[in-house]
Protein backbone atom coordinates (compact mmCIF):
# COMPACT_ATOMS: atom_id res chain seq x y z
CA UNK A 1 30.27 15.47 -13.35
CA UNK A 2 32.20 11.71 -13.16
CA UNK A 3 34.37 10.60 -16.28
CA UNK A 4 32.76 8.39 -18.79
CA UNK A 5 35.08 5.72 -17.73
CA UNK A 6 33.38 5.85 -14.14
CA UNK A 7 30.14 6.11 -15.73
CA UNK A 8 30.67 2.70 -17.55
CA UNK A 9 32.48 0.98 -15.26
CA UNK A 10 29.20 1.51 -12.69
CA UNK A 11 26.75 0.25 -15.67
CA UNK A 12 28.97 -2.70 -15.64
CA UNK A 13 28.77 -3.52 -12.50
CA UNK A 14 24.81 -3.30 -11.82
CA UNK A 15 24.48 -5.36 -14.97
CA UNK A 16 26.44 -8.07 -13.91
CA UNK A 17 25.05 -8.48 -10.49
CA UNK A 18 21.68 -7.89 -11.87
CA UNK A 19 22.46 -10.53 -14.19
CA UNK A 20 23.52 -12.87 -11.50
CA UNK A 21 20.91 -12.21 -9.05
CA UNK A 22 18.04 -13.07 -11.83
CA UNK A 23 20.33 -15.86 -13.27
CA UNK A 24 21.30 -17.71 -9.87
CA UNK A 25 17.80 -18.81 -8.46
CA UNK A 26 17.34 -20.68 -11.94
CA UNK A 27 20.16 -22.20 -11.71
CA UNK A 28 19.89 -23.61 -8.49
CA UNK A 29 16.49 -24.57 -9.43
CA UNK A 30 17.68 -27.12 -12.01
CA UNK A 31 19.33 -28.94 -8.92
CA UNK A 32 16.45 -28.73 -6.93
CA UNK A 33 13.86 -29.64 -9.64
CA UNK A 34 13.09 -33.17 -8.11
CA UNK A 35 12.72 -32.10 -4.76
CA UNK A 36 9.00 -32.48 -3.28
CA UNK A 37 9.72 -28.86 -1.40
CA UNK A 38 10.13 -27.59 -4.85
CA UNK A 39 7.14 -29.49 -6.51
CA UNK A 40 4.83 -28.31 -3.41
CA UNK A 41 5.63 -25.03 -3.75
CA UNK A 42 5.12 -24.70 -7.61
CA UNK A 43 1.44 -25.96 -6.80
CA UNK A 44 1.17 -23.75 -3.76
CA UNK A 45 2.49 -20.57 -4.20
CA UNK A 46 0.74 -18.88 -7.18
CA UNK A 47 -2.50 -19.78 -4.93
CA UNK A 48 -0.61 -17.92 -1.75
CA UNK A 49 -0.07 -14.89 -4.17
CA UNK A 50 -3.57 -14.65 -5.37
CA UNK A 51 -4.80 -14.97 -1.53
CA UNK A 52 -2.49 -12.05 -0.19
CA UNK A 53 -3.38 -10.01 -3.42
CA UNK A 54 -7.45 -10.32 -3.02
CA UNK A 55 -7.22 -10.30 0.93
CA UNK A 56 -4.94 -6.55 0.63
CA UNK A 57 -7.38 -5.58 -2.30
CA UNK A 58 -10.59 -6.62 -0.31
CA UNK A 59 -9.51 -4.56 2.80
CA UNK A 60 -8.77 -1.46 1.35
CA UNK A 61 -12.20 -2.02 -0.66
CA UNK A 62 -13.99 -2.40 2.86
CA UNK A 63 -12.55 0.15 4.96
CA UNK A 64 -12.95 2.99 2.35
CA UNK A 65 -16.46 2.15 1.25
CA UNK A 66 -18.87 -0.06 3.24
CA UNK A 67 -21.33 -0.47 0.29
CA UNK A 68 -18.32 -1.73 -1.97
CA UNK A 69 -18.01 -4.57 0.56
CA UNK A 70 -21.20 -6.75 -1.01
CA UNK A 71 -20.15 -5.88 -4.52
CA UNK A 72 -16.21 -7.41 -4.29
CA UNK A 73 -17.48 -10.55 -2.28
CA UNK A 74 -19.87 -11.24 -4.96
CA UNK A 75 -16.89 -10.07 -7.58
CA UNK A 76 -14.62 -12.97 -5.66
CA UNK A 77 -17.74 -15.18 -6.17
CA UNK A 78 -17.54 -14.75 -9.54
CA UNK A 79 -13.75 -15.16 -10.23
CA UNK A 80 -13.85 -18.62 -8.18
CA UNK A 81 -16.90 -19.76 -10.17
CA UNK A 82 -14.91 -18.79 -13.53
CA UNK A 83 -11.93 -19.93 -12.29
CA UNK A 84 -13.44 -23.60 -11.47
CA UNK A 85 -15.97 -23.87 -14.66
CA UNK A 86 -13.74 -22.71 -17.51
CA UNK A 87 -10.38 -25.07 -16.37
CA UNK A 88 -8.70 -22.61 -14.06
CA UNK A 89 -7.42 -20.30 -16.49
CA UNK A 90 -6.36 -17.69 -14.32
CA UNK A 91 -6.39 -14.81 -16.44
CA UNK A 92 -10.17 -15.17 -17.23
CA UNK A 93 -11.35 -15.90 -14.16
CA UNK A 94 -9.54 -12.46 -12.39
CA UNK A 95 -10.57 -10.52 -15.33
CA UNK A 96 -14.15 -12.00 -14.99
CA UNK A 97 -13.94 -11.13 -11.80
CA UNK A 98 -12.70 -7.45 -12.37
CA UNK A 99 -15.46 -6.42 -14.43
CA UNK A 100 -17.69 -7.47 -12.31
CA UNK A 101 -16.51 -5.34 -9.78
CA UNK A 102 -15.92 -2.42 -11.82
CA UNK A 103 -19.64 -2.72 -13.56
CA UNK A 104 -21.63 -3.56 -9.90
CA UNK A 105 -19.17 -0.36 -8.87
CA UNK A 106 -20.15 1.87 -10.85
CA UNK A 107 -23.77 1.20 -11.96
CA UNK A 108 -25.18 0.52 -8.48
């Protein structure tokens, strides 16, 4: 069993390069906060996340269950129609979205 000492000294450690590792891309940021690269990513990327997320969700949905296919294109339908009529508010329009799915899933 290692000394308390040891035990410590390890915990104080992996906090301080957690610390630094969550700390250091914000700080760099501030330097970089008129750059276009920056600005173009901040408009681009949560839209890159979303895509990867729906495009891995969508093809486990339609190689496991063929049926399922119709009911999360019109689900995507219905989170880009929510998404574009009630001001993007991203939350809404995936949850909108989500229980669409989930109801067309298991009702039909």
């Amino acid at each position: 069993m290692p000394s308390t000492s040891y035990l410590v000294a390890v915990l104080a450690i992996v906090f301080t390069i957690t610390l630094a590792l969550r700390a250091v891309p914000f700080a760099v940021l501030g330097r970089l906060r008129g750059s276009a690269i920056v600005r173009r990513l901040a408009v681009w990327m949560p839209v890159g996340i979303l895509a990867i997320l729906a495009v891995t969700a969508l093809h486990g949905t339609i190689m496991t269950d063929p049926h399922g296919t119709w009911y999360a294109l019109l689900a995507v339908a219905v989170t880009i129609g929510v998404h574009l009529a009630f001001g993007r508010r991203t939350i809404l329009s995936v949850g909108a979205g989500t229980a669409v799915y989930v109801v067309l899933l298991n009702t039909l």
